[in-house]
C-alpha atoms as a PDB file:
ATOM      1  CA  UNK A   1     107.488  98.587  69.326  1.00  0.00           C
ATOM      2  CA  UNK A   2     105.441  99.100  72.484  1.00  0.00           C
ATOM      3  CA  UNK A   3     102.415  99.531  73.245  1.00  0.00           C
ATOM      4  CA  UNK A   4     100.698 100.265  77.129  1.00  0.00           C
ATOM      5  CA  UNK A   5      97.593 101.863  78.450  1.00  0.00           C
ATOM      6  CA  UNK A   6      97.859 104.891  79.637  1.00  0.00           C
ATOM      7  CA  UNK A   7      95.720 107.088  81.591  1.00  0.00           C
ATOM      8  CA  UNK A   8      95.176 111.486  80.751  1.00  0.00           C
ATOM      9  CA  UNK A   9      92.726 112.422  82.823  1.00  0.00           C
ATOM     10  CA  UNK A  10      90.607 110.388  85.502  1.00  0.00           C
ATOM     11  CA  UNK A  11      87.248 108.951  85.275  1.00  0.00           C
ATOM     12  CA  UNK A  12      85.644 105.877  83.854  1.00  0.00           C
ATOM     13  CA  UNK A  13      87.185 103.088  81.896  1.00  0.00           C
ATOM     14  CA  UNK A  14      86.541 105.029  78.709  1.00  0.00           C
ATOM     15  CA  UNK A  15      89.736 107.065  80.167  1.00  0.00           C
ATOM     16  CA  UNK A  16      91.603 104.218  79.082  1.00  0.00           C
ATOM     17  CA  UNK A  17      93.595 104.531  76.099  1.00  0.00           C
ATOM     18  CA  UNK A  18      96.118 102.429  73.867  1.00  0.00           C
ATOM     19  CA  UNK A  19      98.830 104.775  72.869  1.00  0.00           C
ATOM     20  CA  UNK A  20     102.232 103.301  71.213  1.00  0.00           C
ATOM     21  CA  UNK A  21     105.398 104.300  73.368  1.00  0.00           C
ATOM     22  CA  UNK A  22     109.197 103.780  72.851  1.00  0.00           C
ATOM     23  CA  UNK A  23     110.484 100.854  74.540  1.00  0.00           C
ATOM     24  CA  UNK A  24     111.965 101.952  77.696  1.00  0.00           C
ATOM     25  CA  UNK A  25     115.717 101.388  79.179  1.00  0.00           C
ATOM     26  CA  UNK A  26     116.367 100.020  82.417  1.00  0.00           C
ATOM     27  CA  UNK A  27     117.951 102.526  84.555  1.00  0.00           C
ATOM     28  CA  UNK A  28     120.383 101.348  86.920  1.00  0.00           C
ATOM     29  CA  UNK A  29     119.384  99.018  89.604  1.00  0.00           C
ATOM     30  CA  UNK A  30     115.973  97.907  87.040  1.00  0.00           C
ATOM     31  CA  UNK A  31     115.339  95.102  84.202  1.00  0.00           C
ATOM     32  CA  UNK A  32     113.366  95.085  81.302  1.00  0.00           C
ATOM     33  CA  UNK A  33     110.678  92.679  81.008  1.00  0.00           C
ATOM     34  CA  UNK A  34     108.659  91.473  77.902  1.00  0.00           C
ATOM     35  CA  UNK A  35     105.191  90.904  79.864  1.00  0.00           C
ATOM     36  CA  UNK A  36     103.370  88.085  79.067  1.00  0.00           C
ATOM     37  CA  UNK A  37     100.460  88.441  81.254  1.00  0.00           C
ATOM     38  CA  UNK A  38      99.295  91.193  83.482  1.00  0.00           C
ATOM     39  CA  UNK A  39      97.159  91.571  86.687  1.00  0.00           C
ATOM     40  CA  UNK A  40      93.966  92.862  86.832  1.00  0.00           C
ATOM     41  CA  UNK A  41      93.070  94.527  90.610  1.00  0.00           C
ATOM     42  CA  UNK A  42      90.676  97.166  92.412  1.00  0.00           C
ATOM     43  CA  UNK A  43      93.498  99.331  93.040  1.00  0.00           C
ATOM     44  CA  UNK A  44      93.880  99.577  89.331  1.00  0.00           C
ATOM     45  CA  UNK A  45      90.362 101.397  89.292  1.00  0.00           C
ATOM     46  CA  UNK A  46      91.544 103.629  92.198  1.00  0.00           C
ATOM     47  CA  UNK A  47      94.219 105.036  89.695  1.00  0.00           C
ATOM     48  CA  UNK A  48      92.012 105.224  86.933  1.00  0.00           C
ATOM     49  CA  UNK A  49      89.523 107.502  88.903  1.00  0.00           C
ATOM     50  CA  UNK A  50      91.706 109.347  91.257  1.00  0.00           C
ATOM     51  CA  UNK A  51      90.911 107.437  94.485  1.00  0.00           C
ATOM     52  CA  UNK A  52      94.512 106.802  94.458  1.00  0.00           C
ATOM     53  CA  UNK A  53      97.179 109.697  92.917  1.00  0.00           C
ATOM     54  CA  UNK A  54      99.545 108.585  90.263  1.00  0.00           C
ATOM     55  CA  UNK A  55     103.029 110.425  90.887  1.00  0.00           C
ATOM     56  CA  UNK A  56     102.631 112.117  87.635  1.00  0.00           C
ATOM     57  CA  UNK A  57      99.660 112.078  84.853  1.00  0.00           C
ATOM     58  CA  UNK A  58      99.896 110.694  81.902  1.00  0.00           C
ATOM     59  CA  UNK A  59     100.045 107.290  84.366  1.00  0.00           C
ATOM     60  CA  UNK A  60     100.583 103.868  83.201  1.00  0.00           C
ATOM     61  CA  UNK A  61      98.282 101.812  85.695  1.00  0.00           C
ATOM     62  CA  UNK A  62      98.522  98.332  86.680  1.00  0.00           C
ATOM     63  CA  UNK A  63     100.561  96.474  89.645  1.00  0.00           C
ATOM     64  CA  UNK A  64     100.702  93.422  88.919  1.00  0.00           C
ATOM     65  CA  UNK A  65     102.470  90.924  85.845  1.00  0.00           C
ATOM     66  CA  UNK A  66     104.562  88.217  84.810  1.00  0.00           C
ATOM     67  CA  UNK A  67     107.033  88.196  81.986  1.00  0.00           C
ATOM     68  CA  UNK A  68     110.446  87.365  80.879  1.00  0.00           C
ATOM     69  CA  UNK A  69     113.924  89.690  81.699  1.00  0.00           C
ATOM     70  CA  UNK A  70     114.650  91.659  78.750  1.00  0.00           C
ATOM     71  CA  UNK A  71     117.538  94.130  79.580  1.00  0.00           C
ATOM     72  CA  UNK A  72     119.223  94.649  82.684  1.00  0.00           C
ATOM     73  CA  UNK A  73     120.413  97.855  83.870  1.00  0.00           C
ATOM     74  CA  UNK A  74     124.037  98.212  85.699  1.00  0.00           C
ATOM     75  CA  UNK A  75     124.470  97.032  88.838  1.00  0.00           C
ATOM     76  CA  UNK A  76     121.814  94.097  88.723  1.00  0.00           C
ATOM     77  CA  UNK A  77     123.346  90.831  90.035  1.00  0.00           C
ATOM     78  CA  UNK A  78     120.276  88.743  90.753  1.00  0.00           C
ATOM     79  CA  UNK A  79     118.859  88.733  87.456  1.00  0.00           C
ATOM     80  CA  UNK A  80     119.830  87.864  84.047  1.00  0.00           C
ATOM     81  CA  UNK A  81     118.480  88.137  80.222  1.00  0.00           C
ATOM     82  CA  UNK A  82     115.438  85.397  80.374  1.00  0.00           C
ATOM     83  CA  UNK A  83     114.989  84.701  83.789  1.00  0.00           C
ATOM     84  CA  UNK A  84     111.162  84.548  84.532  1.00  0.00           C
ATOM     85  CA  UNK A  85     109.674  86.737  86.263  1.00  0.00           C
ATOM     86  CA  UNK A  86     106.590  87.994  88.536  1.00  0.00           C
ATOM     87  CA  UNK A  87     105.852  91.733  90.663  1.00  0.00           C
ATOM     88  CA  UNK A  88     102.909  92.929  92.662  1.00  0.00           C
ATOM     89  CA  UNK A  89     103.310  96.754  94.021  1.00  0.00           C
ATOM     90  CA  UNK A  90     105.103  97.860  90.608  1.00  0.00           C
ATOM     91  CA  UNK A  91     103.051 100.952  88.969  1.00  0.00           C
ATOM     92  CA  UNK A  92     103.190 100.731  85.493  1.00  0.00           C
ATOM     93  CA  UNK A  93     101.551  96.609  84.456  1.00  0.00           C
ATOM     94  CA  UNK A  94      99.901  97.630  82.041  1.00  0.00           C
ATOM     95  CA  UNK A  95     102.330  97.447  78.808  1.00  0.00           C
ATOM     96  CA  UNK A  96     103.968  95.134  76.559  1.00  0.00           C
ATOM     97  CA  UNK A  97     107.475  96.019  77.841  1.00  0.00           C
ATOM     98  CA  UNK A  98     107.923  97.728  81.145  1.00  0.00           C
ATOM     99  CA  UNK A  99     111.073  98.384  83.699  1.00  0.00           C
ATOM    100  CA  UNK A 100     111.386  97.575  87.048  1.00  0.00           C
ATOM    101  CA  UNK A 101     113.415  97.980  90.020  1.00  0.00           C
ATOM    102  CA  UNK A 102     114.909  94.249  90.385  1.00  0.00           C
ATOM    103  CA  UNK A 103     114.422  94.415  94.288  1.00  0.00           C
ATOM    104  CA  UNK A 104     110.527  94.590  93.451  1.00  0.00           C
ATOM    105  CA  UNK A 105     110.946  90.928  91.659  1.00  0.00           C
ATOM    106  CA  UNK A 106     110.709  87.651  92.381  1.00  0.00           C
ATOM    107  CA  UNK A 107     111.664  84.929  90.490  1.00  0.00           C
ATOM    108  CA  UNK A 108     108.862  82.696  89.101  1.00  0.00           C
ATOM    109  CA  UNK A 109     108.770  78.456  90.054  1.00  0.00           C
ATOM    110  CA  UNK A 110     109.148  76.152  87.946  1.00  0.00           C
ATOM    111  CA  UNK A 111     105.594  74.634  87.334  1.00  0.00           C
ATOM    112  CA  UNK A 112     103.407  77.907  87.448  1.00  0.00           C
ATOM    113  CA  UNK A 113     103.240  79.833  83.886  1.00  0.00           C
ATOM    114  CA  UNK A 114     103.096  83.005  83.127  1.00  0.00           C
ATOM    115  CA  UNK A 115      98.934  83.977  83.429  1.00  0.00           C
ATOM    116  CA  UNK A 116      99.025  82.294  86.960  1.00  0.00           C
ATOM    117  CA  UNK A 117     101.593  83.556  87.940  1.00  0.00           C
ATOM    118  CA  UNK A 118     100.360  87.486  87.027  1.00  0.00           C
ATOM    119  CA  UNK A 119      97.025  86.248  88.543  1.00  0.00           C
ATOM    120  CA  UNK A 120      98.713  85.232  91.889  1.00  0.00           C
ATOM    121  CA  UNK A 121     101.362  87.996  92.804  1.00  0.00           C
ATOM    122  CA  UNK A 122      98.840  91.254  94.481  1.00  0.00           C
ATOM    123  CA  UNK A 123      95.964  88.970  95.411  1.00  0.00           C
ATOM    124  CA  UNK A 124      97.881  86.153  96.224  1.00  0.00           C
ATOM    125  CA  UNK A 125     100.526  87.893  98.225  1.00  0.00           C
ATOM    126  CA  UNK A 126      97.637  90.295  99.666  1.00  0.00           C
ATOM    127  CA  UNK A 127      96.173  86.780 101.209  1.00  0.00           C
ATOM    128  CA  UNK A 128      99.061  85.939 102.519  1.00  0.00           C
ATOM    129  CA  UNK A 129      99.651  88.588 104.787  1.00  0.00           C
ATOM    130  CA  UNK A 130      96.255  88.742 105.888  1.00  0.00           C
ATOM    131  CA  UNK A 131      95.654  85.518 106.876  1.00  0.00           C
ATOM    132  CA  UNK A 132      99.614  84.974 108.372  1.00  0.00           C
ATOM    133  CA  UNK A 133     100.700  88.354 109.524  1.00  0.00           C
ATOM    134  CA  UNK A 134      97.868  90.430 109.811  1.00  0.00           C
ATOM    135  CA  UNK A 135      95.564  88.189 111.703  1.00  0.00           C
ATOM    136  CA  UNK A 136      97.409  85.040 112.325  1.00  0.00           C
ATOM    137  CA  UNK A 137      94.895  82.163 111.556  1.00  0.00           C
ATOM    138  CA  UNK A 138      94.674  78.996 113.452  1.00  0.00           C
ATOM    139  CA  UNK A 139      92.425  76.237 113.407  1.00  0.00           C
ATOM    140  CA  UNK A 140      89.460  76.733 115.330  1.00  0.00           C
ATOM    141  CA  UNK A 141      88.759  79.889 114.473  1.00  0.00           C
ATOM    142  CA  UNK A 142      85.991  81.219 112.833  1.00  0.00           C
ATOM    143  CA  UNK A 143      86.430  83.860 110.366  1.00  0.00           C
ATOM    144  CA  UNK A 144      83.980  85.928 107.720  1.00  0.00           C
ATOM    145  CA  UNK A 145      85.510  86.952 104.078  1.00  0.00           C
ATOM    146  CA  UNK A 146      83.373  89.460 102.515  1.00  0.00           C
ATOM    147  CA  UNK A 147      83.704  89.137  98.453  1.00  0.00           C
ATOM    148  CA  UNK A 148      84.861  85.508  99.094  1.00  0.00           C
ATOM    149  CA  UNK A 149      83.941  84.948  94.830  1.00  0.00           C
ATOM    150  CA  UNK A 150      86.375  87.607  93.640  1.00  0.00           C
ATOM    151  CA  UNK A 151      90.397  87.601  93.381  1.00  0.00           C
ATOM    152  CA  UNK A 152      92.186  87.763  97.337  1.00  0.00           C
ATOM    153  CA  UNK A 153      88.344  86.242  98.983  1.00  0.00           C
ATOM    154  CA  UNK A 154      89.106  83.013  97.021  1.00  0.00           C
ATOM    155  CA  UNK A 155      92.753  82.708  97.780  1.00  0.00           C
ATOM    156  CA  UNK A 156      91.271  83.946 101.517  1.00  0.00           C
ATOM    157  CA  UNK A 157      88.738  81.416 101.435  1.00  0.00           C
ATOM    158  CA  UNK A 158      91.229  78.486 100.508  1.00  0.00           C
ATOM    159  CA  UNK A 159      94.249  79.288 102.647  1.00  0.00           C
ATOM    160  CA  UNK A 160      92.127  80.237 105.951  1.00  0.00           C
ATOM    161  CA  UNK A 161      90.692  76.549 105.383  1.00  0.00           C
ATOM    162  CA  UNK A 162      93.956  74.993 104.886  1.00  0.00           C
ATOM    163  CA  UNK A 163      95.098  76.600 108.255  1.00  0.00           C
ATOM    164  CA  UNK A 164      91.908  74.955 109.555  1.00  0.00           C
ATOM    165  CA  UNK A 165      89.526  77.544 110.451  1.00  0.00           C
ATOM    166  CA  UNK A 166      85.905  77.661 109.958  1.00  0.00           C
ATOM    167  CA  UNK A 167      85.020  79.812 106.750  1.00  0.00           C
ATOM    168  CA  UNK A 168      81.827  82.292 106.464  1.00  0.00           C
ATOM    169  CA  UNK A 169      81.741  83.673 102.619  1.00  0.00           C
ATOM    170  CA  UNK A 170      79.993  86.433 101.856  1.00  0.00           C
ATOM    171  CA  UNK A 171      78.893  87.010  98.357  1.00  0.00           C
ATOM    172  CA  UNK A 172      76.061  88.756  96.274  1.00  0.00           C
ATOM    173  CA  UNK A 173      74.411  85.347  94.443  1.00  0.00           C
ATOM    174  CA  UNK A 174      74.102  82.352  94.080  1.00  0.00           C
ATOM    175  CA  UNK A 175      76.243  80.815  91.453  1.00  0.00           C
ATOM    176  CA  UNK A 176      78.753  82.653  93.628  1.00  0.00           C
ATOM    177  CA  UNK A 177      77.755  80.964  96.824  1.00  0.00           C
ATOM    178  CA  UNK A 178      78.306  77.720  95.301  1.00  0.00           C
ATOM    179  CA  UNK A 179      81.424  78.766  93.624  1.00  0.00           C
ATOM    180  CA  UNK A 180      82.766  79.351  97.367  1.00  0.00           C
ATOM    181  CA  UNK A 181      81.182  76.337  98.802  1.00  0.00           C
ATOM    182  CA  UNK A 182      83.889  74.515  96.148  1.00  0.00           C
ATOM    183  CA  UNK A 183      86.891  76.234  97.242  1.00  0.00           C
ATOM    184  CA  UNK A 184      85.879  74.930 101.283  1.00  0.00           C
ATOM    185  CA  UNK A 185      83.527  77.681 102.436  1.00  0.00           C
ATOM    186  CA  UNK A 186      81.696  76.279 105.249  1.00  0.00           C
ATOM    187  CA  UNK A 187      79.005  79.190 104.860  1.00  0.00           C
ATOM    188  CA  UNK A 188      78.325  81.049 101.582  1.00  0.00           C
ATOM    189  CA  UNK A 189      76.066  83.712 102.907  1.00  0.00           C
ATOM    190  CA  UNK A 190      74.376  86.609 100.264  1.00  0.00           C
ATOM    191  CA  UNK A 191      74.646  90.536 100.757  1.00  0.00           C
ATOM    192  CA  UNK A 192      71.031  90.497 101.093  1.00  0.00           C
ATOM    193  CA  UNK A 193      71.347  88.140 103.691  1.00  0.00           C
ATOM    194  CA  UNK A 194      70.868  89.409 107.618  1.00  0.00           C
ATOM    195  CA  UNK A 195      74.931  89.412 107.733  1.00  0.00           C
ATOM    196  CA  UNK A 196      75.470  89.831 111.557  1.00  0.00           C
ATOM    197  CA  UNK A 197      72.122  87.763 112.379  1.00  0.00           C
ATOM    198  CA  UNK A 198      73.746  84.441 110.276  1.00  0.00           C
ATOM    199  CA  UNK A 199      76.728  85.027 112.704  1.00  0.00           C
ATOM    200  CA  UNK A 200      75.192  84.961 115.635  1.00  0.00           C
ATOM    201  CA  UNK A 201      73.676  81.718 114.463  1.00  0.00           C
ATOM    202  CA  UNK A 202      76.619  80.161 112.789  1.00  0.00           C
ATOM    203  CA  UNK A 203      78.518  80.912 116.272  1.00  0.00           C
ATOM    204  CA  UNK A 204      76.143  80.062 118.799  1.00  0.00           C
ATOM    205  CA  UNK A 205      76.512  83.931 120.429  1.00  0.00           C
ATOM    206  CA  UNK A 206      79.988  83.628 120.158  1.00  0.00           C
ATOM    207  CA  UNK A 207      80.467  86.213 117.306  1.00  0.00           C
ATOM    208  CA  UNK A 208      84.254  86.166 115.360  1.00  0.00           C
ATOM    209  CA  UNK A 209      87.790  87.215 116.111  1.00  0.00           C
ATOM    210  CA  UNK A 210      88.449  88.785 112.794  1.00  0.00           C
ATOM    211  CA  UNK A 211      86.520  89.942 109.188  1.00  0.00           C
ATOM    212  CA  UNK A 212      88.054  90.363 106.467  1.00  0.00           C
ATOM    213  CA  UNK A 213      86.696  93.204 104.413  1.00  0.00           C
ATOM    214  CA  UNK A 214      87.366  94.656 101.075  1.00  0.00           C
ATOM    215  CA  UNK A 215      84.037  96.410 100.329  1.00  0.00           C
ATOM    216  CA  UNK A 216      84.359  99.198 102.551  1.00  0.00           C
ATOM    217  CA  UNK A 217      81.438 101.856 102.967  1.00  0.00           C
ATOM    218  CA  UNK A 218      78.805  99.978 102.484  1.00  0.00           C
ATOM    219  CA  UNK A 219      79.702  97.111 104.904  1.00  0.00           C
ATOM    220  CA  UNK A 220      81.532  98.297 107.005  1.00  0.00           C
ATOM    221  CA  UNK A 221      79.232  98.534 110.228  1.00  0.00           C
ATOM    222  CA  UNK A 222      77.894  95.031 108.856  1.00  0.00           C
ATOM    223  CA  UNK A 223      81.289  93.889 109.785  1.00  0.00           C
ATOM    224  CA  UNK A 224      81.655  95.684 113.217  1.00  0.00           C
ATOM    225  CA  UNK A 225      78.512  93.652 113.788  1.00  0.00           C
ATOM    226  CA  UNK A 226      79.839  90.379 112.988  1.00  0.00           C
ATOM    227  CA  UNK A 227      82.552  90.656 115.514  1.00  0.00           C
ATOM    228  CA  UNK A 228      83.500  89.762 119.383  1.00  0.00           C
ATOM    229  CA  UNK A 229      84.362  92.165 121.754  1.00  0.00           C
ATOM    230  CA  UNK A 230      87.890  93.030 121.032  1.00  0.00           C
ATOM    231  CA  UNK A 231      87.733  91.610 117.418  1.00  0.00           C
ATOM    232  CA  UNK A 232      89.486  92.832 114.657  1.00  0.00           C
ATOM    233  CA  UNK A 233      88.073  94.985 111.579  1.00  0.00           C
ATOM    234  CA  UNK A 234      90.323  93.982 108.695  1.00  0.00           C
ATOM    235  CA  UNK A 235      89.454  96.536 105.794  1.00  0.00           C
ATOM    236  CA  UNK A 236      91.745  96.142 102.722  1.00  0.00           C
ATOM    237  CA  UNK A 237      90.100  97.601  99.803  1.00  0.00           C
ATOM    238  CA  UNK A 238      86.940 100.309  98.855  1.00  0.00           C
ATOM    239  CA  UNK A 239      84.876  98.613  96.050  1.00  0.00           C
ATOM    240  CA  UNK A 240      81.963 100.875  97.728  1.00  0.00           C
ATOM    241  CA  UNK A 241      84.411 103.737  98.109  1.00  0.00           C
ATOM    242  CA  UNK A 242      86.147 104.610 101.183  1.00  0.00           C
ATOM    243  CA  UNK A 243      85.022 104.401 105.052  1.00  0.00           C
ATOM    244  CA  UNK A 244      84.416 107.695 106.741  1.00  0.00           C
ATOM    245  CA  UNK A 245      82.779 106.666 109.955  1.00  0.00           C
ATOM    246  CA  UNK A 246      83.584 107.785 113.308  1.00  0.00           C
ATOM    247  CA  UNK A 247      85.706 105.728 115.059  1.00  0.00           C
ATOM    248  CA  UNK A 248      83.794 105.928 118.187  1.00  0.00           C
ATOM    249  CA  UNK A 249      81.548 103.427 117.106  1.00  0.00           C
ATOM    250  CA  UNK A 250      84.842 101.087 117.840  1.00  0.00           C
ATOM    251  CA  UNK A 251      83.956 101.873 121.283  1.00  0.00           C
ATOM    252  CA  UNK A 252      80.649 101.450 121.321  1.00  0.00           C
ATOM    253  CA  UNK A 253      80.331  97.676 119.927  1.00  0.00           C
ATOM    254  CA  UNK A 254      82.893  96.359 122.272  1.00  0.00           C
ATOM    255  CA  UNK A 255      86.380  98.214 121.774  1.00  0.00           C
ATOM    256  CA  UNK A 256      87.110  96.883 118.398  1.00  0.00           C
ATOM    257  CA  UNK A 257      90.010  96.842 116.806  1.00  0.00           C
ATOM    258  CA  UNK A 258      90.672  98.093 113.244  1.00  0.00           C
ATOM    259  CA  UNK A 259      93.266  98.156 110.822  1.00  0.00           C
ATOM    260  CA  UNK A 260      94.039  99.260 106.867  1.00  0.00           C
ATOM    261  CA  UNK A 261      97.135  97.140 105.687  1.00  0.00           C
ATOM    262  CA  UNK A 262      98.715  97.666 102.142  1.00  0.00           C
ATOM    263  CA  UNK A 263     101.186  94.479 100.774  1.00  0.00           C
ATOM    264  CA  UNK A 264     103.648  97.410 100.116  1.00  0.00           C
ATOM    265  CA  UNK A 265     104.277  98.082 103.824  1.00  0.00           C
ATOM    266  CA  UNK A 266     104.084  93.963 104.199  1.00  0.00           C
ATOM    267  CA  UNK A 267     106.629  93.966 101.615  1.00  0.00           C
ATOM    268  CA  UNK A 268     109.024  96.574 101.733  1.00  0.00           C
ATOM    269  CA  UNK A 269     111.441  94.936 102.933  1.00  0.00           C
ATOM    270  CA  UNK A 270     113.296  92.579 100.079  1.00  0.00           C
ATOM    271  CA  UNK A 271     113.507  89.431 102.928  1.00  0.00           C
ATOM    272  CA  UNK A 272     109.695  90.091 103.356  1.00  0.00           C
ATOM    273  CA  UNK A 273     108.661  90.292  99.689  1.00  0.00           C
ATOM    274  CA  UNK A 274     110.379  87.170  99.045  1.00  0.00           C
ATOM    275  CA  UNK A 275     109.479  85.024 101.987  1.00  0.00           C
ATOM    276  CA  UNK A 276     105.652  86.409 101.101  1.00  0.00           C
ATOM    277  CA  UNK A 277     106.195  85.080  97.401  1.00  0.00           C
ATOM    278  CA  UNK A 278     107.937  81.805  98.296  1.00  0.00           C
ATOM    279  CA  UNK A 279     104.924  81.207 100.755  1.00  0.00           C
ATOM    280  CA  UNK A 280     102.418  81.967  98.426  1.00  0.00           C
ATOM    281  CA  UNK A 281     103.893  79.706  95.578  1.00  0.00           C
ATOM    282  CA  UNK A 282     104.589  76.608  98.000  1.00  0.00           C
ATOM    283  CA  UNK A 283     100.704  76.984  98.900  1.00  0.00           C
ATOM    284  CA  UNK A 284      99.931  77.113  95.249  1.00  0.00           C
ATOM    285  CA  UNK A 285     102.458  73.850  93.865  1.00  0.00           C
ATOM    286  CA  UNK A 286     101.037  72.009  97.023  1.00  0.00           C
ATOM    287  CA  UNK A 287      97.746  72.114  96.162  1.00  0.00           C
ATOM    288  CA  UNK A 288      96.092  73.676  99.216  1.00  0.00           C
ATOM    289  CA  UNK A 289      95.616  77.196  96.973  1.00  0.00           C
ATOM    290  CA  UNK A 290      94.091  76.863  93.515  1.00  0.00           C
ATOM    291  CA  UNK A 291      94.384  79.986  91.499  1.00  0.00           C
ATOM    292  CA  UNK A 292      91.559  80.672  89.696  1.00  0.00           C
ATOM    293  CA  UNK A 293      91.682  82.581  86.404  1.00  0.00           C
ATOM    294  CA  UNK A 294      88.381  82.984  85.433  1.00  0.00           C
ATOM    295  CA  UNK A 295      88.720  85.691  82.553  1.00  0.00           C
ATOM    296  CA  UNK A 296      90.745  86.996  80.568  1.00  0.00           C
ATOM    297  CA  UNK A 297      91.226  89.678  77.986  1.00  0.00           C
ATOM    298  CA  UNK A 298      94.000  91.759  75.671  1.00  0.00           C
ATOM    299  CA  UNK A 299      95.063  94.371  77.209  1.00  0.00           C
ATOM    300  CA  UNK A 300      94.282  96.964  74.788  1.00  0.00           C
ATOM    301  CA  UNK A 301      90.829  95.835  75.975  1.00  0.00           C
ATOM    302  CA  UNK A 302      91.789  96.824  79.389  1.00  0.00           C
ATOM    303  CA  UNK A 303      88.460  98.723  79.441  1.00  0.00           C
ATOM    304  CA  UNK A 304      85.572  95.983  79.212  1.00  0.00           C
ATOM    305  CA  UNK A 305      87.766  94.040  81.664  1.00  0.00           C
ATOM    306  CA  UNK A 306      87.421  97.284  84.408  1.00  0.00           C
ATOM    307  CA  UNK A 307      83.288  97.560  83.285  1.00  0.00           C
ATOM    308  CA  UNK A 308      83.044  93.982  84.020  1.00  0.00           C
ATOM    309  CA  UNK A 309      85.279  94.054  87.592  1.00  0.00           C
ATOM    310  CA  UNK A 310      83.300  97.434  88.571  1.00  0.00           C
ATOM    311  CA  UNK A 311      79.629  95.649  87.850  1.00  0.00           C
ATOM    312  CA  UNK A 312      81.200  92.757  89.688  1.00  0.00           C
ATOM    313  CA  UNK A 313      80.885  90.190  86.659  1.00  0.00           C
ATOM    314  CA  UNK A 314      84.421  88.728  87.889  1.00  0.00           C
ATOM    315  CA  UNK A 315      85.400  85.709  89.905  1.00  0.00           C
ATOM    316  CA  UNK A 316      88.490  84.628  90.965  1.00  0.00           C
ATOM    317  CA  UNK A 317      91.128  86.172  88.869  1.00  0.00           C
ATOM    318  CA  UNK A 318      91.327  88.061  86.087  1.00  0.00           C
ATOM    319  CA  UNK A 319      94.514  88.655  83.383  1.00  0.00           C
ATOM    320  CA  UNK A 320      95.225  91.066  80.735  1.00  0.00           C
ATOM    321  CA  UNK A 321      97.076  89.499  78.167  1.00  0.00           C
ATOM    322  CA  UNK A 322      99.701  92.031  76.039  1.00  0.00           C
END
């Protein structure tokens, strides 16, 4: 028997529904995995609504999980029956028993279980780049995370500190701010806060090199105002929805930079993904990168856990559990 969430028609979480499916067969080149825990992400509410377009509708959502190899389908070499596993970038999370291509996974450490390891793989990953690749962050810098409470702004939060920069948080209350200020936040500043004014303060003029935004619309010139001439917009997610301004406001404050990465173009090469993953769980079994699984729920209750990410309930992490 299996059971997965599958999605009919867009809209709200209510579009959610719990149907029973066969179990599917690997196709060549894929494994089966039993999932044990599965990642719960924005870009999971993009599907749900639309935002983002499913190849084909009825859609199984989800990106992100952790589980054990089933079934392997001819031609797999690098896996066998029982190996753990963990994906990000993998439509189709959110079932008991899903297939994969076994290029898109990586083999999970010995020492991280199953529900971190679902918790970890987008956000975690997603952090990695960001702070390595996209912006490469060294000590002395000073950086801003907006949503520094919620899944990739902790992980941001942590591993920008480790690399010894100076960390301004952004988040939307208190209990948040001193979540932050525990993970190494030098700053925990609130939305209602006078964002670029703080800066300016924090900096002594100076402004910042780089922000690292997931909100989109709404704070999007916020962030243009936190920056340096020639700094660099980082925008990685629409929680507001998506940004539509003009881009000749780049000019205007101080020929700005500005860029829209996705981990599958980090990733899509197999060296990348793994060197990403191997990163990512060296920070983790170190120390310097606590993952934070602050909720979790079944996943045939997949739609309280997108009410409660949407009315931003959520910190750190959260895992549906098959």
């Amino acid at each position: 028997m299996n059971h997965a969430i599958r999605v009919h028609e867009h809209g709200g979480p209510e579009k959610l529904v719990w149907e029973e499916l066969p179990k599917p067969e690997p196709k060549p080149g894929e494994v089966r995995i039993r999932q044990h825990a599965v990642g719960l992400n924005y870009i999971d509410v993009y599907f749900r609504t639309g935002l983002y377009k499913a190849p084909s509708m009825p859609v199984t959502i989800g990106m992100e999980g952790a589980g054990e190899v089933d079934a392997v389908g001819d031609g797999v070499t690098e896996l066998k029956v029982g190996d753990r596993v963990a994906y990000a970038g993998a439509l189709g999370a959110y079932a008991e028993y899903r297939c994969a291509p076994a290029e898109k996974l990586v083999k999970i450490p010995d020492g991280i279980d199953y529900t971190q390891a679902a918790a970890m793989m987008l956000q975690g990953m997603t952090a990695q780049f960001l702070v390595m690749r996209t912006y490469a962050v060294k000590k002395g810098d000073t950086i801003l995370v907006h949503a520094a409470a919620g899944g990739v702004g902790s992980i941001l939060v942590q591993w920008a500190k480790h690399l010894g920069a100076t960390v301004i948080g952004v988040v939307s209350t208190a209990e948040k701010a001193a979540l932050i200020r525990d993970l190494g936040a030098d700053h925990a500043l609130l939305t209602s806060d006078n964002i670029p004014a703080k800066v300016k303060e924090i900096t002594g003029g100076a402004m910042l090199p780089v922000v690292y935004d997931s909100v989109g619309k709404d704070t999007f010139i916020t962030s243009l105002d936190c920056l340096r001439p020639f700094g660099l917009m980082i925008t990685y997610g629409n929680a507001s929805g998506p940004v539509t301004t003009d881009l000749g406001v780049l000019a205007a404050k101080g020929s700005l930079y500005v860029t829209r990465p996705t981990l599958n173009t980090y990733t899509a090469k197999r060296e990348d993904l793994v060197a990403t993953a191997n990163d990512l769980f060296a920070a983790v079994t170190s120390g310097a990168v606590r993952i934070a699984v602050n909720q979790t729920f079944p996943l045939k209750d997949a739609a309280e856990a997108h009410r409660a990410l949407e009315s931003r309930k959520t910190t750190g992490s959260t895992v549906l559990l098959p």
